[in-house]
N, C-alpha and C. Protein backbone atom coordinates (compact mmCIF):
# COMPACT_ATOMS: atom_id res chain seq x y z
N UNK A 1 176.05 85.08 -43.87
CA UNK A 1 174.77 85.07 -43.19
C UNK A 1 174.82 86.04 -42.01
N UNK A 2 173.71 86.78 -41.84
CA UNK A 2 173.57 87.94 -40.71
C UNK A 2 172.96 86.83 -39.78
N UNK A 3 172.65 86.79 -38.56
CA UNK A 3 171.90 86.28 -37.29
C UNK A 3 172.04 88.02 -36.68
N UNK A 4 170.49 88.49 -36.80
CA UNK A 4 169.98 89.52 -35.98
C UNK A 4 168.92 88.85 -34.40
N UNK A 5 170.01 89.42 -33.15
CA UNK A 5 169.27 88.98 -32.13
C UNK A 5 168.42 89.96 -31.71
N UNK A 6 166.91 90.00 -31.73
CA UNK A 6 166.07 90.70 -30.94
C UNK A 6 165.10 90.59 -29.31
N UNK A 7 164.72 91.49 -28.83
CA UNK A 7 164.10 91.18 -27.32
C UNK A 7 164.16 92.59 -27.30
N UNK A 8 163.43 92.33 -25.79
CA UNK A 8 163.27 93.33 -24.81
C UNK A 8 165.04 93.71 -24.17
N UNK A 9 164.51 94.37 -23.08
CA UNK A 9 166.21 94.66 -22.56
C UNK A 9 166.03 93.71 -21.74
N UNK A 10 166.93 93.30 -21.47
CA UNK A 10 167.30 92.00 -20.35
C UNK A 10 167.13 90.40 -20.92
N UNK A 11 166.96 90.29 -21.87
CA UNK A 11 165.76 89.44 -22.31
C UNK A 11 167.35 88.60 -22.88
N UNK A 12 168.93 88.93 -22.69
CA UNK A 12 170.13 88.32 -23.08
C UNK A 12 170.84 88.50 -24.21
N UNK A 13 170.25 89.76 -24.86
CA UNK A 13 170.69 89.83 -26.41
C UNK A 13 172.58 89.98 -26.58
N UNK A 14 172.24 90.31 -25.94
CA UNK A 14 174.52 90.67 -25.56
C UNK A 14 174.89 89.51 -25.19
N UNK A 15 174.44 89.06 -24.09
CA UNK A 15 175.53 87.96 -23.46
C UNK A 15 175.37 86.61 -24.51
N UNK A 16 174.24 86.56 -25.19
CA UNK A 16 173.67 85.18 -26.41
C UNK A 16 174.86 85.87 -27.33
N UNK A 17 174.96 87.16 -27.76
CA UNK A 17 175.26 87.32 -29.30
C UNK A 17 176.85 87.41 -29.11
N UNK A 18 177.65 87.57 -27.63
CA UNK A 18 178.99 86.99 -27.60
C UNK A 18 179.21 85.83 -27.71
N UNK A 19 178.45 84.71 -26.65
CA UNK A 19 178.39 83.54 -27.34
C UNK A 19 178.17 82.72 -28.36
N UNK A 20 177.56 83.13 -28.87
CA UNK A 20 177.21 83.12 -30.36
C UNK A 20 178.40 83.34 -31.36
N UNK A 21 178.58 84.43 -31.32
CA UNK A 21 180.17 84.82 -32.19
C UNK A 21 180.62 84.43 -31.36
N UNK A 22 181.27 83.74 -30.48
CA UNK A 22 182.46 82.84 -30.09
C UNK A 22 182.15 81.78 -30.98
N UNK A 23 181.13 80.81 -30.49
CA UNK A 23 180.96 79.74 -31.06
C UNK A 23 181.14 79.49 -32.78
N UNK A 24 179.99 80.93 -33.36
CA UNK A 24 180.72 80.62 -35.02
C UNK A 24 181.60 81.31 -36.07
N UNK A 25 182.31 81.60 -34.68
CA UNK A 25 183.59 82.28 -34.95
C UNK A 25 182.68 84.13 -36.00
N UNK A 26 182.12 84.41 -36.09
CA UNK A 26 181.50 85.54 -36.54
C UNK A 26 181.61 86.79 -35.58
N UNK A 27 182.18 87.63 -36.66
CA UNK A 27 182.02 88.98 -35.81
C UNK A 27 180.86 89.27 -35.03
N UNK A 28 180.83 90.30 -34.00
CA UNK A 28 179.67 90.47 -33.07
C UNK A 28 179.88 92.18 -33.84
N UNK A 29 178.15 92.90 -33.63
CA UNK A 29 177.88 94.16 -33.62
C UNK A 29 176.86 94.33 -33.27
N UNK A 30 177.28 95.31 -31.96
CA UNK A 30 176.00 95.50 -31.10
C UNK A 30 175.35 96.80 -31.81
N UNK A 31 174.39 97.02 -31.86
CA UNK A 31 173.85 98.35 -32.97
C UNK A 31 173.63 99.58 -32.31
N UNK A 32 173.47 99.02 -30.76
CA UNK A 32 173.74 100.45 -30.15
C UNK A 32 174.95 100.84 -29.44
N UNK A 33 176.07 100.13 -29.62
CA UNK A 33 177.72 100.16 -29.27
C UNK A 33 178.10 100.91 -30.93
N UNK A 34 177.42 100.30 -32.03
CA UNK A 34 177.68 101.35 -33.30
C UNK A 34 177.39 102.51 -33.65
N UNK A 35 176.05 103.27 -33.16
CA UNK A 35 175.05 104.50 -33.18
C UNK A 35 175.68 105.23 -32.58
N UNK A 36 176.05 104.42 -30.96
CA UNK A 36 177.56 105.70 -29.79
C UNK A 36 178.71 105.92 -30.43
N UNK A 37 179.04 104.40 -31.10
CA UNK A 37 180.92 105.28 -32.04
C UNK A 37 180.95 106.22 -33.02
N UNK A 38 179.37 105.65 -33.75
CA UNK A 38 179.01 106.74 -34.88
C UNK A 38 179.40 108.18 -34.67
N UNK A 39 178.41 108.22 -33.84
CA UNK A 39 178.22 109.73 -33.37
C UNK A 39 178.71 110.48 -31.75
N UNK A 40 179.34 108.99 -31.78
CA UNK A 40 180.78 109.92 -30.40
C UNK A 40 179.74 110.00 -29.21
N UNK A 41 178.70 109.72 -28.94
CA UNK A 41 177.52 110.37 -27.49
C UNK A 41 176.81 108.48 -27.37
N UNK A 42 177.01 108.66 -26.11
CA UNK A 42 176.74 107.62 -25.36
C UNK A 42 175.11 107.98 -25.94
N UNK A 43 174.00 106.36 -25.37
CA UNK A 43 172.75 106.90 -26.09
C UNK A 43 171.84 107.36 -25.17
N UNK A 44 172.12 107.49 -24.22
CA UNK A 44 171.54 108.17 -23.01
C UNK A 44 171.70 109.64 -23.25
N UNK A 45 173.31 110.06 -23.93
CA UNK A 45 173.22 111.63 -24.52
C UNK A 45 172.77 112.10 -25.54
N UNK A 46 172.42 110.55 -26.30
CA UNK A 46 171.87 111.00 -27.84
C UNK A 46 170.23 111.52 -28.06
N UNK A 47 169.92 110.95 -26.63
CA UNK A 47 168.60 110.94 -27.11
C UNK A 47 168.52 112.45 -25.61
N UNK A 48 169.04 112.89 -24.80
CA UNK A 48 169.49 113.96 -24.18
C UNK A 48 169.48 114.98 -25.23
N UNK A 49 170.62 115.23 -26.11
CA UNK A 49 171.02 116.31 -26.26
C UNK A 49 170.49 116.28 -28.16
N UNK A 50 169.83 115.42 -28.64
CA UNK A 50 169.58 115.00 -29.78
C UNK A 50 167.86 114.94 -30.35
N UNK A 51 167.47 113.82 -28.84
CA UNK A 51 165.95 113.45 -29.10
C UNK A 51 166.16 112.08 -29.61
N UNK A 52 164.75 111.72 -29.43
CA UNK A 52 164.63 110.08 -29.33
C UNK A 52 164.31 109.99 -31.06
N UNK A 53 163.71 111.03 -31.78
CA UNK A 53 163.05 111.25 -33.27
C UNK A 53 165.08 111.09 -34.20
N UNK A 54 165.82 111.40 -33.89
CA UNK A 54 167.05 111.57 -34.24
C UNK A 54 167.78 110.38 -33.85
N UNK A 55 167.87 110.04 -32.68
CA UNK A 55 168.24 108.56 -32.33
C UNK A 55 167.75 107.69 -33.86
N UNK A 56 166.19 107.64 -33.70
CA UNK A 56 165.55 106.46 -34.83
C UNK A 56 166.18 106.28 -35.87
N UNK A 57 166.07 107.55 -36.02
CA UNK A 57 166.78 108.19 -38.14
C UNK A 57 168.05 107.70 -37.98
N UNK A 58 168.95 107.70 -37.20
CA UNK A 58 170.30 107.56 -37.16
C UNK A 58 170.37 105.97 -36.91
N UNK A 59 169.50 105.40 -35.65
CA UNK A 59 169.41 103.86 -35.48
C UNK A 59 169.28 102.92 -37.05
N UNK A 60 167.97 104.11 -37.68
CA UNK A 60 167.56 103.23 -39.27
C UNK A 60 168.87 102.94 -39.87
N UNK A 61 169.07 104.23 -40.31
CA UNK A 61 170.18 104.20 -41.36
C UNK A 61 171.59 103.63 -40.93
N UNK A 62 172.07 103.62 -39.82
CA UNK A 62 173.42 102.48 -39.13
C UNK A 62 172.39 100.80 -39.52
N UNK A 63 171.10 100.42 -38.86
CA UNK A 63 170.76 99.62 -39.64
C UNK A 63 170.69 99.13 -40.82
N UNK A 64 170.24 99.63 -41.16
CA UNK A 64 170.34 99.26 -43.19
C UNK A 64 171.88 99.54 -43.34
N UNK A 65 172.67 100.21 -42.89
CA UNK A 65 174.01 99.81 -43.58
C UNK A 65 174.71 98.58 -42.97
N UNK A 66 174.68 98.37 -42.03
CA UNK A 66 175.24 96.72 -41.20
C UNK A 66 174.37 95.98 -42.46
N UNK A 67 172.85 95.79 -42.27
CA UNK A 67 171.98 94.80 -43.11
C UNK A 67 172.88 94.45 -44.51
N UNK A 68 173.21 95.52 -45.25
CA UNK A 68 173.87 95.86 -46.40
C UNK A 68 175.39 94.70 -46.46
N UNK A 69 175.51 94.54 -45.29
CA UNK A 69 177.15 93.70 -45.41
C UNK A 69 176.75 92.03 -45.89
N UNK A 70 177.73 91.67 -46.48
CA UNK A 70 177.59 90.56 -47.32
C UNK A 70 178.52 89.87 -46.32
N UNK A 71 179.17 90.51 -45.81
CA UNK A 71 179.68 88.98 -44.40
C UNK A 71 178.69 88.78 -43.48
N UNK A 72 179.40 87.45 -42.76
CA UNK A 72 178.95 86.53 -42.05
C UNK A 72 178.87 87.34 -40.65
N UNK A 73 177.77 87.65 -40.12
CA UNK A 73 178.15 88.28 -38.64
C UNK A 73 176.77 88.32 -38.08
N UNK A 74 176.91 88.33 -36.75
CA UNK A 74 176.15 88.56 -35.25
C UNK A 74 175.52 89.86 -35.24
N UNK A 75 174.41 90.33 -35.14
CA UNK A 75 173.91 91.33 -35.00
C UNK A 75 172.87 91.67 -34.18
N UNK A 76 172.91 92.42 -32.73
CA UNK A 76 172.71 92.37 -31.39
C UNK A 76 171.83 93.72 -31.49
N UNK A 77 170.48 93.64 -31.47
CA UNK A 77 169.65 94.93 -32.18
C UNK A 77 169.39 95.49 -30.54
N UNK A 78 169.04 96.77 -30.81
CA UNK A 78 168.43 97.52 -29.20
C UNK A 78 166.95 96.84 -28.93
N UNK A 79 166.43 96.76 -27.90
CA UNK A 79 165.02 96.40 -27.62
C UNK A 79 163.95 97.23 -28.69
N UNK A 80 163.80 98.34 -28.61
CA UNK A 80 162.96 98.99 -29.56
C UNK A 80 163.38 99.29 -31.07
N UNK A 81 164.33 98.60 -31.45
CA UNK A 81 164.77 98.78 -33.07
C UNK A 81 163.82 98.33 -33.80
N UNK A 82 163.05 96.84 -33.59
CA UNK A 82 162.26 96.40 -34.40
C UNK A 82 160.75 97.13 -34.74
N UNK A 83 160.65 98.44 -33.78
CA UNK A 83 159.40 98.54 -33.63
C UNK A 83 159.16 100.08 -34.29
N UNK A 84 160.35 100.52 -34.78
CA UNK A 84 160.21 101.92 -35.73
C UNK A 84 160.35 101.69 -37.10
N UNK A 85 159.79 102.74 -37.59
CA UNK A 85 159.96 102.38 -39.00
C UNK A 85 159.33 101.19 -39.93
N UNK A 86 160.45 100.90 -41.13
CA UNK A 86 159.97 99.37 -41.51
C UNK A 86 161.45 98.63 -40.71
N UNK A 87 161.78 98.50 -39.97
CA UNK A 87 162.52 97.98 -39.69
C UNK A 87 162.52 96.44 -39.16
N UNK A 88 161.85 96.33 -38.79
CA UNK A 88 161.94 94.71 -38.70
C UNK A 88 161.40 93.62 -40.17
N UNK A 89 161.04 94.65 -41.18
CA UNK A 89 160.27 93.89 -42.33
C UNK A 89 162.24 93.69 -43.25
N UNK A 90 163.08 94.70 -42.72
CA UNK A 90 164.30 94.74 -43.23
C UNK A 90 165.16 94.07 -42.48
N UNK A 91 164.87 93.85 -41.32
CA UNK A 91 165.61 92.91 -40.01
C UNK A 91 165.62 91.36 -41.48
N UNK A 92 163.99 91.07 -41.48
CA UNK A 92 163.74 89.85 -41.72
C UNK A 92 164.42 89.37 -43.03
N UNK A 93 164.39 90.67 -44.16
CA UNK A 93 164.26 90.64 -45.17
C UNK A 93 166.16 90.06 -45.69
N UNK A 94 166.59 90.84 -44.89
CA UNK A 94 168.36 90.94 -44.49
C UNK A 94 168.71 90.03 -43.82
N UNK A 95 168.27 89.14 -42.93
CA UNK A 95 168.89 88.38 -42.03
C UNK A 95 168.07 87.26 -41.37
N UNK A 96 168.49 86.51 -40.64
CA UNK A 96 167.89 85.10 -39.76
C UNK A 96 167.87 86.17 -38.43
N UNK A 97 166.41 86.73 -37.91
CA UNK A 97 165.90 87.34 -37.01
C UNK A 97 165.71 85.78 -36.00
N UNK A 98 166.05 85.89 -34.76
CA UNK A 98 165.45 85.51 -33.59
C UNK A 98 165.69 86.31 -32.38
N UNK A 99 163.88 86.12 -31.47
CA UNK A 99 163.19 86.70 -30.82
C UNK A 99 163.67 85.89 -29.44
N UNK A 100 164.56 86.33 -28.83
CA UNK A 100 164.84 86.21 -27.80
C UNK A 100 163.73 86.40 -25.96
N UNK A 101 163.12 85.40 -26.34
CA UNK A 101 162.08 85.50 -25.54
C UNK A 101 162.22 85.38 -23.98
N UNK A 102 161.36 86.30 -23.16
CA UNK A 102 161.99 86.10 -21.54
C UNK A 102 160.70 86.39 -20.87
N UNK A 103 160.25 85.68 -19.84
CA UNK A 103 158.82 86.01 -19.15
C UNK A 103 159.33 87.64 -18.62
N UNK A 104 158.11 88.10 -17.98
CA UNK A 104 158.12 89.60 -17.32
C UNK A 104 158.61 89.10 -15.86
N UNK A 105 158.18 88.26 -15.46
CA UNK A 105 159.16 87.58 -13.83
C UNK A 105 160.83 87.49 -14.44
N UNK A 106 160.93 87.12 -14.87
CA UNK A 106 162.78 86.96 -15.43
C UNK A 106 163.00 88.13 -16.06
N UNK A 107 162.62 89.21 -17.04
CA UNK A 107 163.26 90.28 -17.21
C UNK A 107 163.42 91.40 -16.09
N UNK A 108 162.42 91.26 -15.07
CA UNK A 108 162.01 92.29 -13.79
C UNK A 108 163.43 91.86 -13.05
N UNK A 109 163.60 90.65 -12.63
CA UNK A 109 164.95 90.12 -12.13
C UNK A 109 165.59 90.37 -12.72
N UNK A 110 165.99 90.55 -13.60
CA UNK A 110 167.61 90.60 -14.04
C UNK A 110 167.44 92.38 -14.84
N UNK A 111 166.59 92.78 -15.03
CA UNK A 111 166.73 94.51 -15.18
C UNK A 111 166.84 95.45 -13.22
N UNK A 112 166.17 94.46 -12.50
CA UNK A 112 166.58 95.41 -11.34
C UNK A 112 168.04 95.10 -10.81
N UNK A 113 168.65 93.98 -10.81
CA UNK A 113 170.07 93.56 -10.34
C UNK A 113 171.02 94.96 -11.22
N UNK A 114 170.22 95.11 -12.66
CA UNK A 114 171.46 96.63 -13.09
C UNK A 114 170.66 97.60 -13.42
N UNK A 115 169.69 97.80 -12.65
CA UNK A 115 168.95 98.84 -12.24
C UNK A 115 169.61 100.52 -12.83
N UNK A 116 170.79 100.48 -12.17
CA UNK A 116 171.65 101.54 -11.99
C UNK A 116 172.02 101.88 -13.93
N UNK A 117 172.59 101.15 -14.38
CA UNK A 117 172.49 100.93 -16.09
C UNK A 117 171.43 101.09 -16.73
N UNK A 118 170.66 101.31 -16.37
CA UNK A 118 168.89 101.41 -17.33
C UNK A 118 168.35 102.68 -17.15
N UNK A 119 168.93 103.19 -17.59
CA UNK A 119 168.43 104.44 -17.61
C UNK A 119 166.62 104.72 -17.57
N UNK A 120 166.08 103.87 -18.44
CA UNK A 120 164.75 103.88 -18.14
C UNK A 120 164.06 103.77 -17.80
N UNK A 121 164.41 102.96 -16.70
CA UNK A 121 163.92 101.79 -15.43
C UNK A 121 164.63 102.56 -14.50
N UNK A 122 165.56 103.49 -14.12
CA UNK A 122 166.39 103.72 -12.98
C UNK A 122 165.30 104.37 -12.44
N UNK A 123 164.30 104.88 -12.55
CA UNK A 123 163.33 105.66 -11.97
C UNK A 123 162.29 105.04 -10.77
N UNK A 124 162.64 104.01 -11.26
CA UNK A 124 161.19 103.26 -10.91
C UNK A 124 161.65 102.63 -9.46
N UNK A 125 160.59 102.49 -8.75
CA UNK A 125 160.93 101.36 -7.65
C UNK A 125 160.67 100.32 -7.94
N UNK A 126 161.46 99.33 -7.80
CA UNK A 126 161.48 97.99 -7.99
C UNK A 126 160.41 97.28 -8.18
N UNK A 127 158.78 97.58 -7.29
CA UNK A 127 157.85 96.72 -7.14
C UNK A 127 157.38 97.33 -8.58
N UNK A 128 157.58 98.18 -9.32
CA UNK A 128 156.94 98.92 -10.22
C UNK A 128 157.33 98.43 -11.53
N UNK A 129 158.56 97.72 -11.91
CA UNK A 129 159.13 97.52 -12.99
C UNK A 129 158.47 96.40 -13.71
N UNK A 130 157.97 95.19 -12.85
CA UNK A 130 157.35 94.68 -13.57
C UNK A 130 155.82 94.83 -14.66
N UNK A 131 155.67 95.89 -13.95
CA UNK A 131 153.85 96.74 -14.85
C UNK A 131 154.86 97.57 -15.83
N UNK A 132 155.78 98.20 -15.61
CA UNK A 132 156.32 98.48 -16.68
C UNK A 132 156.82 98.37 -17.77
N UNK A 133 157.52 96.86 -17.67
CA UNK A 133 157.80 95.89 -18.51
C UNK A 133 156.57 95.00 -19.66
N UNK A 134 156.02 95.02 -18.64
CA UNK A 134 154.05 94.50 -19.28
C UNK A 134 153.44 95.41 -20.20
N UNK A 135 153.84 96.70 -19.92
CA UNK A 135 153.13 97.50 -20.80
C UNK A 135 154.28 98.10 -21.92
N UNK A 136 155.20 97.51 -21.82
CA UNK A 136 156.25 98.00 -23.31
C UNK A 136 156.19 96.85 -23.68
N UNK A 137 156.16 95.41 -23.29
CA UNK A 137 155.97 94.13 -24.05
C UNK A 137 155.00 94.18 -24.75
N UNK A 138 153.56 94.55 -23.96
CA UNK A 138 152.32 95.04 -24.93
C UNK A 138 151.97 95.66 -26.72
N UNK A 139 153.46 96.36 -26.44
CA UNK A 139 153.29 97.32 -27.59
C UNK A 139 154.47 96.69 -28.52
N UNK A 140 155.52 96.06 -27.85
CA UNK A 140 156.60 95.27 -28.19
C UNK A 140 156.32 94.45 -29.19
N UNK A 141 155.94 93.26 -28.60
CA UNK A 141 155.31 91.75 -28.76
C UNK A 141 154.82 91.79 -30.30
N UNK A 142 154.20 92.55 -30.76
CA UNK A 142 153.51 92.23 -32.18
C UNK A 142 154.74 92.44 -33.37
N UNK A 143 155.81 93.41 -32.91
CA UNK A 143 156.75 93.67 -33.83
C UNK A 143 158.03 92.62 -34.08
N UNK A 144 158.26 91.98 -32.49
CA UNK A 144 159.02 91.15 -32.17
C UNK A 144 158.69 89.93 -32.49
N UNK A 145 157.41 89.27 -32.73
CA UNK A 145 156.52 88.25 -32.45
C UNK A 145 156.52 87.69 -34.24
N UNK A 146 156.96 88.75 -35.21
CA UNK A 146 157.32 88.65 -36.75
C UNK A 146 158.86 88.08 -36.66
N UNK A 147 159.72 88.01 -35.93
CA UNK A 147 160.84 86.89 -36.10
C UNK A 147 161.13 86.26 -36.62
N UNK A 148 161.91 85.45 -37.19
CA UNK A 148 161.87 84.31 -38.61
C UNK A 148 161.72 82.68 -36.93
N UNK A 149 162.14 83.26 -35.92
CA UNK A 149 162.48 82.45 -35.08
C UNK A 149 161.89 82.95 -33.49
N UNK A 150 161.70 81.81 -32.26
CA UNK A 150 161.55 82.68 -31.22
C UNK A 150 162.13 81.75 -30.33
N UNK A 151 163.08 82.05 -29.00
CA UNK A 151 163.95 81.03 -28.65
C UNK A 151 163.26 82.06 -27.34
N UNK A 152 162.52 80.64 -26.20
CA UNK A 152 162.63 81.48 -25.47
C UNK A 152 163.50 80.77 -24.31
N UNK A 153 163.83 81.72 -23.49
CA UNK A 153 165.54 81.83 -21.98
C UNK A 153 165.28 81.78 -21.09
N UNK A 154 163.76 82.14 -20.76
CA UNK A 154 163.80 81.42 -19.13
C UNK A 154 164.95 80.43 -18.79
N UNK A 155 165.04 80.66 -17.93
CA UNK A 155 165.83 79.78 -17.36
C UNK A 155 167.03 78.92 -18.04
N UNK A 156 167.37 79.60 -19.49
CA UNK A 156 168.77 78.62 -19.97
C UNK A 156 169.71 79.86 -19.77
N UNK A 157 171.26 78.86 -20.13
CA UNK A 157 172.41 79.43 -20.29
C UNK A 157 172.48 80.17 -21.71
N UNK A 158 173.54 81.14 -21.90
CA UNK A 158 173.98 81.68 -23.10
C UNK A 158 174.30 80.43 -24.16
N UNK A 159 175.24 79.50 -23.76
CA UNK A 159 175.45 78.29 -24.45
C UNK A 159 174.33 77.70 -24.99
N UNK A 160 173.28 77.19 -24.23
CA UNK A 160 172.03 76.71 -24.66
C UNK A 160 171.23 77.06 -25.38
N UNK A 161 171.04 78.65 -25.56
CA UNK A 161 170.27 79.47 -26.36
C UNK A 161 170.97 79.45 -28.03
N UNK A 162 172.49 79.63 -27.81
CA UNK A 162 173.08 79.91 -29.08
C UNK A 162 173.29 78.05 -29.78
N UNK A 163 173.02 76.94 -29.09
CA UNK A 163 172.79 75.54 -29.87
C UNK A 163 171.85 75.46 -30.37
N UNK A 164 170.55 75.85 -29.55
CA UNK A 164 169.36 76.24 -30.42
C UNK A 164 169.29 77.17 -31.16
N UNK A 165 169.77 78.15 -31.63
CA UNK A 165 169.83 79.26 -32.72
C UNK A 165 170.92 77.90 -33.71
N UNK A 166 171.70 77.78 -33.47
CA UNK A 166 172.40 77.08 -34.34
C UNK A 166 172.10 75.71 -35.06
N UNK A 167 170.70 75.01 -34.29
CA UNK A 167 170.13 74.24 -35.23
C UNK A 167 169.38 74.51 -35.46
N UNK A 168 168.80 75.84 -35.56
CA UNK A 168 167.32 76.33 -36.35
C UNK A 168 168.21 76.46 -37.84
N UNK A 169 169.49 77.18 -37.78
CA UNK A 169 169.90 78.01 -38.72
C UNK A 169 170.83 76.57 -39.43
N UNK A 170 170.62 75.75 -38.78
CA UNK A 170 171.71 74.20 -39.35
C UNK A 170 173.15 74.28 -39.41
N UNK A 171 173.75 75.00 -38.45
CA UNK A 171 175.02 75.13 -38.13
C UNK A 171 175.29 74.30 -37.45
């Protein structure tokens, strides 16, 4: 069984999908820790020295080949994976998708604390991130919102999130 975790950035997809593979003992693969080994360039250089149109093509196809594995494993998608392509109709089609849900007050907090790491947000002043966040959830939300599942984190632990993934899925 695949478990594909999706969200926004901040929204816990890493820190759930280690806990997670701790707990059921399942490999973890983060899809954009795979796209950088792939192709050797951090993705801040990929989409630098590459383009964001080349990123996708390369994001798809590392997708569909993880999807493709017949083991049991954790799969920790980028915020905008679900929203190119057919890709989330193959998220679903391949795997137990949950939508890692987080208000725009809790992702604004915890994307400015690593401010410095976000390349896409590093721009912004702080009072600004939350309209920013609002308007990529906007466009987000309908792709993400197709989930087989939606767990939302306000306010829980990594532990808490991955018991509830684990009795949706009856583990």
């Amino acid at each position: 069984m695949i478990i594909s975790l999706l969200g926004y950035m901040g929204s816990g997809k890493s820190h759930v999908s280690k806990n997670l593979s701790h707990k059921l003992n399942f490999p973890l693969i983060d899809l954009d820790h795979q796209i950088s080994q792939e192709l050797q360039l951090s993705i801040p250089e990929i989409f630098e020295k590459k383009g964001e149109l080349y990123f996708r093509k390369q994001e798809k196809r590392i997708l569909e080949d993880i999807l493709d594995s017949e083991n049991n494993l954790i799969l920790s998608l980028g915020g905008g994976t679900p929203v190119y392509y057919n890709n989330m109709a193959i998220i679903n089609e391949r795997s137990k998708s949950f939508f890692l849900r987080a208000s725009i007050n809790t992702l604004a907090q915890r994307l400015i604390l690593n401010k410095p790491s976000r390349p896409i947000i590093a721009k912004f002043n702080d009072e600004d991130i939350p309209e920013f966040i609002a308007k990529h959830l906007f466009e987000r939300n309908p792709f993400y919102a197709k989930a087989h599942h939606i767990i939302d984190t306000d306010s829980k632990t990594a532990d808490e999130i991955s018991q509830e993934i684990m009795k949706k899925i009856e583990i």
